[in-house]
C-alpha atoms as a PDB file:
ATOM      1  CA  UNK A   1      -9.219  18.719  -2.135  1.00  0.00           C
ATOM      2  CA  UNK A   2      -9.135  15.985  -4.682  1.00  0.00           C
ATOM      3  CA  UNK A   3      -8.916  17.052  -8.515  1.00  0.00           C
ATOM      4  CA  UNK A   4      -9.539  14.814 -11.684  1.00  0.00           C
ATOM      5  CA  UNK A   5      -5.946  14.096 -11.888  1.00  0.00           C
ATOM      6  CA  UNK A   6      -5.088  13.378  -8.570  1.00  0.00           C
ATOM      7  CA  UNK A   7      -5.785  14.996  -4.878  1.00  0.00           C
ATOM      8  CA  UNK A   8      -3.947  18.450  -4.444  1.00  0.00           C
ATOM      9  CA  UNK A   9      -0.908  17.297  -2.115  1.00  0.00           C
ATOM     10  CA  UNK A  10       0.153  19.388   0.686  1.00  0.00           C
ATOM     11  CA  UNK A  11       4.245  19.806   0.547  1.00  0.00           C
ATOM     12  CA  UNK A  12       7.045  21.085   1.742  1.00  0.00           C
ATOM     13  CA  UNK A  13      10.462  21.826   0.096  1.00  0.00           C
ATOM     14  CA  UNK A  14      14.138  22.414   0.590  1.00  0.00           C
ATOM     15  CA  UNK A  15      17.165  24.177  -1.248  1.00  0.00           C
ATOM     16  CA  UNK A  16      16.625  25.795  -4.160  1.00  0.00           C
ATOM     17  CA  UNK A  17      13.563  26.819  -6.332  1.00  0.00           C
ATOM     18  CA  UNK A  18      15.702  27.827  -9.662  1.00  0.00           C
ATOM     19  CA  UNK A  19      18.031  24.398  -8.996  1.00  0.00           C
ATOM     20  CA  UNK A  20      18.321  22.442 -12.194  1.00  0.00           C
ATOM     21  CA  UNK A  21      18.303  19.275 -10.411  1.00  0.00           C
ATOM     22  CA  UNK A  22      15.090  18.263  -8.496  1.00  0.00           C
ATOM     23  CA  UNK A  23      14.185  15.186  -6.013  1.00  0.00           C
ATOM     24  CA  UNK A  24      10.854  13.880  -4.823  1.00  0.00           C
ATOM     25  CA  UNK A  25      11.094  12.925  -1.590  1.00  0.00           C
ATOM     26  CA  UNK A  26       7.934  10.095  -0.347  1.00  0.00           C
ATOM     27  CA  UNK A  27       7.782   8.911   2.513  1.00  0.00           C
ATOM     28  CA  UNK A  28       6.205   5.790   4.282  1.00  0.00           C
ATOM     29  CA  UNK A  29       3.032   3.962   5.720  1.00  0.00           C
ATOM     30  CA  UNK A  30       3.061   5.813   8.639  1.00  0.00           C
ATOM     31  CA  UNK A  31       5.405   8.409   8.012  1.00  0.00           C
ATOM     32  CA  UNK A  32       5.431  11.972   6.561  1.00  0.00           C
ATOM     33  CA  UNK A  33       7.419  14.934   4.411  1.00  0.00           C
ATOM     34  CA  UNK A  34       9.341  15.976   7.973  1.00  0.00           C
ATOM     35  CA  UNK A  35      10.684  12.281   7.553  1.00  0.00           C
ATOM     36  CA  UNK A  36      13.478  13.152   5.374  1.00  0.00           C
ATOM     37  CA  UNK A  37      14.680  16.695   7.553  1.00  0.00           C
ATOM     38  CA  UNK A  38      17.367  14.800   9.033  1.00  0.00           C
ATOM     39  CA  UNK A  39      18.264  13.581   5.113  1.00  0.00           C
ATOM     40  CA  UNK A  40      18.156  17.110   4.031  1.00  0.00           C
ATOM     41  CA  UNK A  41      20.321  18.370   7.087  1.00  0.00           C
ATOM     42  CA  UNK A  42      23.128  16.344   5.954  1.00  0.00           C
ATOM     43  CA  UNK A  43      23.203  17.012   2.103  1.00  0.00           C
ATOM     44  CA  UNK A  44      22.037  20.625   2.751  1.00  0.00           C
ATOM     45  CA  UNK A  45      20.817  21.022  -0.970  1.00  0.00           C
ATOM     46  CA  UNK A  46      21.027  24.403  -1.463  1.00  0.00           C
ATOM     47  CA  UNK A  47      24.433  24.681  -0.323  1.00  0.00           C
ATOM     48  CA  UNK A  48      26.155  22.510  -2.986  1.00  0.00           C
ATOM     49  CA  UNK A  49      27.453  19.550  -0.994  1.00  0.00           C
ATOM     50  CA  UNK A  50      25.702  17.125  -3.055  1.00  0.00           C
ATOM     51  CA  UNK A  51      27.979  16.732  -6.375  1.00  0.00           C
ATOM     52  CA  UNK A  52      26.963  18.581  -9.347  1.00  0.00           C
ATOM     53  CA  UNK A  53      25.171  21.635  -7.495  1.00  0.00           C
ATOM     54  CA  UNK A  54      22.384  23.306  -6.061  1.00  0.00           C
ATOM     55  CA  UNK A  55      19.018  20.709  -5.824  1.00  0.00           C
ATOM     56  CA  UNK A  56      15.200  21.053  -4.817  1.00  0.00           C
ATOM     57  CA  UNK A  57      13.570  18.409  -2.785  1.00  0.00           C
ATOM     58  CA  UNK A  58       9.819  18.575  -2.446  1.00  0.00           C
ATOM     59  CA  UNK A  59       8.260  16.461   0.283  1.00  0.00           C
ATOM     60  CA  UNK A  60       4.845  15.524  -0.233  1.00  0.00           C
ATOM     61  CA  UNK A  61       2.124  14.586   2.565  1.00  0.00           C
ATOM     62  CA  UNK A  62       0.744  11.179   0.652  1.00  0.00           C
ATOM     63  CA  UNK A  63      -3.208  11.027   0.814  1.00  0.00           C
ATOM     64  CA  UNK A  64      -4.487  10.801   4.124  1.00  0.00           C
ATOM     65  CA  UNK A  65      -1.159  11.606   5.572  1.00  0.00           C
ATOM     66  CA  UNK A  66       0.291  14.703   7.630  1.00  0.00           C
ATOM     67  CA  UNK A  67      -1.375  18.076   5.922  1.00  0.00           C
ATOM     68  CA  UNK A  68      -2.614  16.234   3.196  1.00  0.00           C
ATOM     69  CA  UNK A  69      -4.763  13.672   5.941  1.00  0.00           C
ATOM     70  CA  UNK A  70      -8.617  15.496   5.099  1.00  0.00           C
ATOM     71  CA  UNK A  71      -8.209  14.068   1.109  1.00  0.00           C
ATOM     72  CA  UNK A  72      -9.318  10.205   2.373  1.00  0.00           C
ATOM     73  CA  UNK A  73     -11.425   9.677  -1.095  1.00  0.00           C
ATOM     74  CA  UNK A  74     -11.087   7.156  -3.336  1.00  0.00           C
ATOM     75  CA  UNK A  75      -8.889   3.537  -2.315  1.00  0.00           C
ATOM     76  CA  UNK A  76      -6.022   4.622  -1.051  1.00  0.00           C
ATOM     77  CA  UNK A  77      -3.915   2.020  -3.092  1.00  0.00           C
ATOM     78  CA  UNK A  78       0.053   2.124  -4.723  1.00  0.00           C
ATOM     79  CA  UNK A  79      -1.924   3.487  -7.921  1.00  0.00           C
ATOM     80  CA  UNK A  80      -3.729   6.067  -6.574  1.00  0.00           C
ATOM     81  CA  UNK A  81      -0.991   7.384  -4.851  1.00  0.00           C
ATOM     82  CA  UNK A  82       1.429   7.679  -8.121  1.00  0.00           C
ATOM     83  CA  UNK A  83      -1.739   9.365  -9.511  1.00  0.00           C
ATOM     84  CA  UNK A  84      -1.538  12.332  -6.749  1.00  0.00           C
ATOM     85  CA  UNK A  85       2.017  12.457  -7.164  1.00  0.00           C
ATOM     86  CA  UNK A  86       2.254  12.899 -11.238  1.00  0.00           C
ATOM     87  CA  UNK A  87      -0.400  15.473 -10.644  1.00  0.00           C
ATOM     88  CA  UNK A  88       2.338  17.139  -8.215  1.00  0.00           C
ATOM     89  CA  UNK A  89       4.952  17.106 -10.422  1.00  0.00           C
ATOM     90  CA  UNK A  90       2.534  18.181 -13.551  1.00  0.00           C
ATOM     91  CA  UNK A  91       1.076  21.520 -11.281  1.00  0.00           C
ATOM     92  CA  UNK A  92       4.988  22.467 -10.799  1.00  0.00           C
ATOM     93  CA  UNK A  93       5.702  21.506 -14.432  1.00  0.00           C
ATOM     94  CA  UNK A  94       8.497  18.969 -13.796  1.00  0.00           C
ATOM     95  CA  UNK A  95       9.167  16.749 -16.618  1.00  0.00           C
ATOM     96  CA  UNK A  96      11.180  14.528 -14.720  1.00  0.00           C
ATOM     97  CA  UNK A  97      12.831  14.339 -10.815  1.00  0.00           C
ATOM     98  CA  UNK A  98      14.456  11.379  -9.246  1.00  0.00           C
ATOM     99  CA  UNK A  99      12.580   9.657  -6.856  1.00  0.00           C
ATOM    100  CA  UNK A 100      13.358   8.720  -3.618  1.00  0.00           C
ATOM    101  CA  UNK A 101      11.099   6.670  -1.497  1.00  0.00           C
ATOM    102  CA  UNK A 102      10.900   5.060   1.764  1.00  0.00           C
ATOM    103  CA  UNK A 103       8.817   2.134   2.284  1.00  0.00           C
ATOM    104  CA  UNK A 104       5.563   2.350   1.214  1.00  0.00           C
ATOM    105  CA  UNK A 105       7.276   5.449  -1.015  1.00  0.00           C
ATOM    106  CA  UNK A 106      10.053   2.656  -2.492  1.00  0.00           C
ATOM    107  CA  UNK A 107       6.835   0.939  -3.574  1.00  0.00           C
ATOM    108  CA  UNK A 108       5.032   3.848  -5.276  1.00  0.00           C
ATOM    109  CA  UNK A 109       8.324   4.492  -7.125  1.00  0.00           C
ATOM    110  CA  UNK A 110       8.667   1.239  -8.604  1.00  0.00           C
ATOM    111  CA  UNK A 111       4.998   1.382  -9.738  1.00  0.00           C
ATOM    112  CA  UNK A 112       5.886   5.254 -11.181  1.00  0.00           C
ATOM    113  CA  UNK A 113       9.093   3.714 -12.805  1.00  0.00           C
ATOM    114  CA  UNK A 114       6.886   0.780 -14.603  1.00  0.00           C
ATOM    115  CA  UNK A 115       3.927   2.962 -15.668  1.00  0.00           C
ATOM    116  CA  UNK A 116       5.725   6.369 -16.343  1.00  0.00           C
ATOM    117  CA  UNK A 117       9.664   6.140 -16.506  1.00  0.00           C
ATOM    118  CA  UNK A 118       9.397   9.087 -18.975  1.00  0.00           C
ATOM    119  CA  UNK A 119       8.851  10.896 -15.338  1.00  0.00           C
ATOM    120  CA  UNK A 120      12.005   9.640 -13.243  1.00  0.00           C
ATOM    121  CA  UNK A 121      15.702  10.716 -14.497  1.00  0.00           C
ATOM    122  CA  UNK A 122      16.668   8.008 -10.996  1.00  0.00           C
ATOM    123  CA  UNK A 123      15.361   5.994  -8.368  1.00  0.00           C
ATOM    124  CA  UNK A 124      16.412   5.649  -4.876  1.00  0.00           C
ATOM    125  CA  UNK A 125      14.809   2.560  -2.769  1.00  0.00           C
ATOM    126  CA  UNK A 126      15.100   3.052   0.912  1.00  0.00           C
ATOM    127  CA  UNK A 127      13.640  -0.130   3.015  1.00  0.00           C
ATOM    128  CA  UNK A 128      11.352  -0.927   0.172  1.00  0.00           C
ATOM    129  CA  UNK A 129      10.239  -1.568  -3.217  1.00  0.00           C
ATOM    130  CA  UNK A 130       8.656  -5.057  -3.079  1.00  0.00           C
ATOM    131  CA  UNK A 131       5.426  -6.554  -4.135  1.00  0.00           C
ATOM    132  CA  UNK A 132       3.061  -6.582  -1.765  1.00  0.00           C
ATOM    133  CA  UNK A 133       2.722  -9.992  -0.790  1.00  0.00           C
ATOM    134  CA  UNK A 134       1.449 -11.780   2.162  1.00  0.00           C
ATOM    135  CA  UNK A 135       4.682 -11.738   4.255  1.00  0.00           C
ATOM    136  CA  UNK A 136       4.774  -7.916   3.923  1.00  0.00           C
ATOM    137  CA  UNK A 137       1.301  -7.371   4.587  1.00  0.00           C
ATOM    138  CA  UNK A 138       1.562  -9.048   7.828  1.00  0.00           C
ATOM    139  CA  UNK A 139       4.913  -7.373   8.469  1.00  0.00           C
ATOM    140  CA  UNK A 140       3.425  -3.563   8.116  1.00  0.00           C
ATOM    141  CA  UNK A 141      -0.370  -4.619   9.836  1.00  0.00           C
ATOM    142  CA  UNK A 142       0.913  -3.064  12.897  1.00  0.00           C
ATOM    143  CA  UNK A 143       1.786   0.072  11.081  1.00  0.00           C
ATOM    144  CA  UNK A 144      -1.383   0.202   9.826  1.00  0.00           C
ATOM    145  CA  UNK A 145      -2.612  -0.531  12.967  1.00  0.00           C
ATOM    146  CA  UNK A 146      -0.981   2.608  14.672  1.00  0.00           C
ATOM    147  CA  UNK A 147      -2.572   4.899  11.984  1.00  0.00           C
ATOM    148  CA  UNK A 148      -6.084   5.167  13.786  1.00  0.00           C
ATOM    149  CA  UNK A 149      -4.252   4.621  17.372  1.00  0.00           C
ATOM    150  CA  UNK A 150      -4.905   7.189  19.811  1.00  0.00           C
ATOM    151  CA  UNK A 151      -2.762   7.728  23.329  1.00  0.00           C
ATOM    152  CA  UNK A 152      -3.580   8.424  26.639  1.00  0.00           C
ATOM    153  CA  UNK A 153      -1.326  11.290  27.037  1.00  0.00           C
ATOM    154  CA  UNK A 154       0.888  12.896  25.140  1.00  0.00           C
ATOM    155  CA  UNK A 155       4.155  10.637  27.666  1.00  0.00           C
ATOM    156  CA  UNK A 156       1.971   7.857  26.766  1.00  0.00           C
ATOM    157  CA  UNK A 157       2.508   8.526  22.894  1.00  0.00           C
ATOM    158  CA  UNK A 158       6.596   9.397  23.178  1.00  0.00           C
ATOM    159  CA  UNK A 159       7.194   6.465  25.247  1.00  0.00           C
ATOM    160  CA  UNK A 160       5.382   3.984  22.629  1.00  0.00           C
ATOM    161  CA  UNK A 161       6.522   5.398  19.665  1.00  0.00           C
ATOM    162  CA  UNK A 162      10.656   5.035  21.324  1.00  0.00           C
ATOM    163  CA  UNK A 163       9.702   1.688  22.435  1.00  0.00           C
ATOM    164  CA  UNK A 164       9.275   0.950  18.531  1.00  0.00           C
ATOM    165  CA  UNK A 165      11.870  -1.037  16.694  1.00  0.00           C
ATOM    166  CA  UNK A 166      13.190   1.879  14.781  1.00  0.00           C
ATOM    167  CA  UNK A 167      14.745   3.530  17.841  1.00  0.00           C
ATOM    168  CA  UNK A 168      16.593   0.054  19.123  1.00  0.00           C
ATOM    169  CA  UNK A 169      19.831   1.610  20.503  1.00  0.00           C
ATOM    170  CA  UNK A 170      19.628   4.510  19.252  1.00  0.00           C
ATOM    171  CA  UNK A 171      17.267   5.672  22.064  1.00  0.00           C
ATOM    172  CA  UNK A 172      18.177  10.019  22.680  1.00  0.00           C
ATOM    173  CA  UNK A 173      20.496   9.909  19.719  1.00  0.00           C
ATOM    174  CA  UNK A 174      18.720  10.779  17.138  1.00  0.00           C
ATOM    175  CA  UNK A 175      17.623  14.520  15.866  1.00  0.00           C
ATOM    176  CA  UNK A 176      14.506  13.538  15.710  1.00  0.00           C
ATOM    177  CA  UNK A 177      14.576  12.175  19.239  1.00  0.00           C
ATOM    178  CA  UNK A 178      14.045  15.868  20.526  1.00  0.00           C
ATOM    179  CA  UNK A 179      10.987  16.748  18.076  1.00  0.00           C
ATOM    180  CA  UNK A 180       8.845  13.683  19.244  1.00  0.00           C
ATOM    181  CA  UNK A 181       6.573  15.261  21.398  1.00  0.00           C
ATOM    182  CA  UNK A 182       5.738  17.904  19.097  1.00  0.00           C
ATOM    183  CA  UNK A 183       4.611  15.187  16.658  1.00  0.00           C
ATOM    184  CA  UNK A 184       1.248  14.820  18.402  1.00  0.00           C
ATOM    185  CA  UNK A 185      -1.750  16.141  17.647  1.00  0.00           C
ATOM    186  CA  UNK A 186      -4.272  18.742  19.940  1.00  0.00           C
ATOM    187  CA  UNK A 187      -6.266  16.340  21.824  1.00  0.00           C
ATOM    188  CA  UNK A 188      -9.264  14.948  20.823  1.00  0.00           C
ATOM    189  CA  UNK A 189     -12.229  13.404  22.238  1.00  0.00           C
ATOM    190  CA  UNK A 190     -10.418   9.811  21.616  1.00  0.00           C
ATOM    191  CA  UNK A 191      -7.136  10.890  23.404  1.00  0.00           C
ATOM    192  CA  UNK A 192      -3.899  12.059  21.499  1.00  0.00           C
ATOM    193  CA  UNK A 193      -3.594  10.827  18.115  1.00  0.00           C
ATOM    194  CA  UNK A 194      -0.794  12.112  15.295  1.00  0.00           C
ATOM    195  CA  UNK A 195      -0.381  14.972  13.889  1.00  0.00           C
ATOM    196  CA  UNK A 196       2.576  16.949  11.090  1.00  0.00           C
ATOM    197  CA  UNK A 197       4.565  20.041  11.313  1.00  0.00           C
ATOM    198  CA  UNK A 198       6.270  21.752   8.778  1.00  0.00           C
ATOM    199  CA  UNK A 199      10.057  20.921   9.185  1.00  0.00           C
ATOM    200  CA  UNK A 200      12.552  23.646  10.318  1.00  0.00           C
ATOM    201  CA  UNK A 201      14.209  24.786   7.320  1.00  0.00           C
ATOM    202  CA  UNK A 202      11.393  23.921   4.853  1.00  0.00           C
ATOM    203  CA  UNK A 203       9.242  25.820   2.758  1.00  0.00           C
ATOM    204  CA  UNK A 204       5.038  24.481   3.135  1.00  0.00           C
ATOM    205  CA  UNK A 205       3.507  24.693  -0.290  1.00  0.00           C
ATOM    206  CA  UNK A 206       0.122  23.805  -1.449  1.00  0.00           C
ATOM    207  CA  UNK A 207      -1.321  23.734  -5.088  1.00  0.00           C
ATOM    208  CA  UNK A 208      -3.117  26.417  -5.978  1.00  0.00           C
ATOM    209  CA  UNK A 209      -6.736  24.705  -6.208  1.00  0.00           C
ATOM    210  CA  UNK A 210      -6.234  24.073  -2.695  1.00  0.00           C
ATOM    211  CA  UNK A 211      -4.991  27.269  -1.402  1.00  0.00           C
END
């Protein structure tokens, strides 16, 4: 559901709901909110090892992405997106959070910070935060690329997506490693294609108009 202010972002959230101290987590081109579990896992935000106290992290599903991939209307660009997520942050009436993106999230928080720094009390830029020039557009085409992919199987899809970049030596040592093939979607009639889960741990939360 898309509203006037933005579409009505599917999320999920960690730690605490009464913490004084609240993070938006976005994540990138291709990625979404279970992105950052492995993040969460090791500050464990409820639990106080981050200095200072209890946080909340909220997780959003960008546009088009995850839960949140049946709003596809409008263009899809940097601005749109930072439109969505002020609308977030408005519905849960947060004045301010820090940001912390990743990728094409490092990029929508530099935009946020330009347009509405009234809105961030921090900014964290994880592989990202550029202008989107030439070089980086042909960098992330094959991201883009793997968006509308579909796979023969759901092997087919585990062994392309280790055979990525991202998993160079690291190949069965990461958490995430284990959860892979559960990150495909039901089949369809153009093969296996992508789908999102709602992270162990996490709390899924729609707005309200979209409940």
């Amino acid at each position: 559901m898309v509203a006037d202010g933005g579409a009505n972002l599917e999320w999920v959230e960690w730690g605490r709901g009464d913490a004084p101290r609240v993070a938006l987590l976005v994540h990138g081109l291709t990625g979404r909110a279970e992105a950052f579990e492995a993040l969460v896992e090791e500050l464990d935000p409820a639990g106080g090892r981050i200095p200072g106290g209890a946080w909340r992290f909220l997780a959003p599903d960008l546009r088009g992405r995850g839960a949140s991939r049946g709003m596809t209307e409008g263009e899809g660009g940097i601005p749109e997106h930072a439109r969505d997520l002020l609308a977030l942050l408005d519905r849960e009436g947060l004045e301010k959070v820090v940001f912390v993106g990743h990728s094409l999230g490092a990029m929508i928080g530099v935009h946020l910070a330009a347009e509405h720094p009234e809105r961030l009390s921090g900014l964290v830029l994880v592989d990202g935060g550029a202008d989107l020039t030439e070089g980086i557009r042909a960098l992330t085409s094959p991201a883009v690329e793997r968006l509308e992919q579909s796979y023969s199987s759901r092997e087919a899809y585990v062994e392309h997506v280790r055979s990525l970049p991202i998993w160079s030596g690291t190949a069965g040592t990461s958490a995430w490693s284990a959860t892979l093939p559960g990150t495909c979607t039901r089949r369809t009639s153009s093969g296996i294609r992508w789908r999102t889960g709602t992270p162990s741990g996490a709390t899924a939360r729609s707005s309200p108009a979209s409940r």
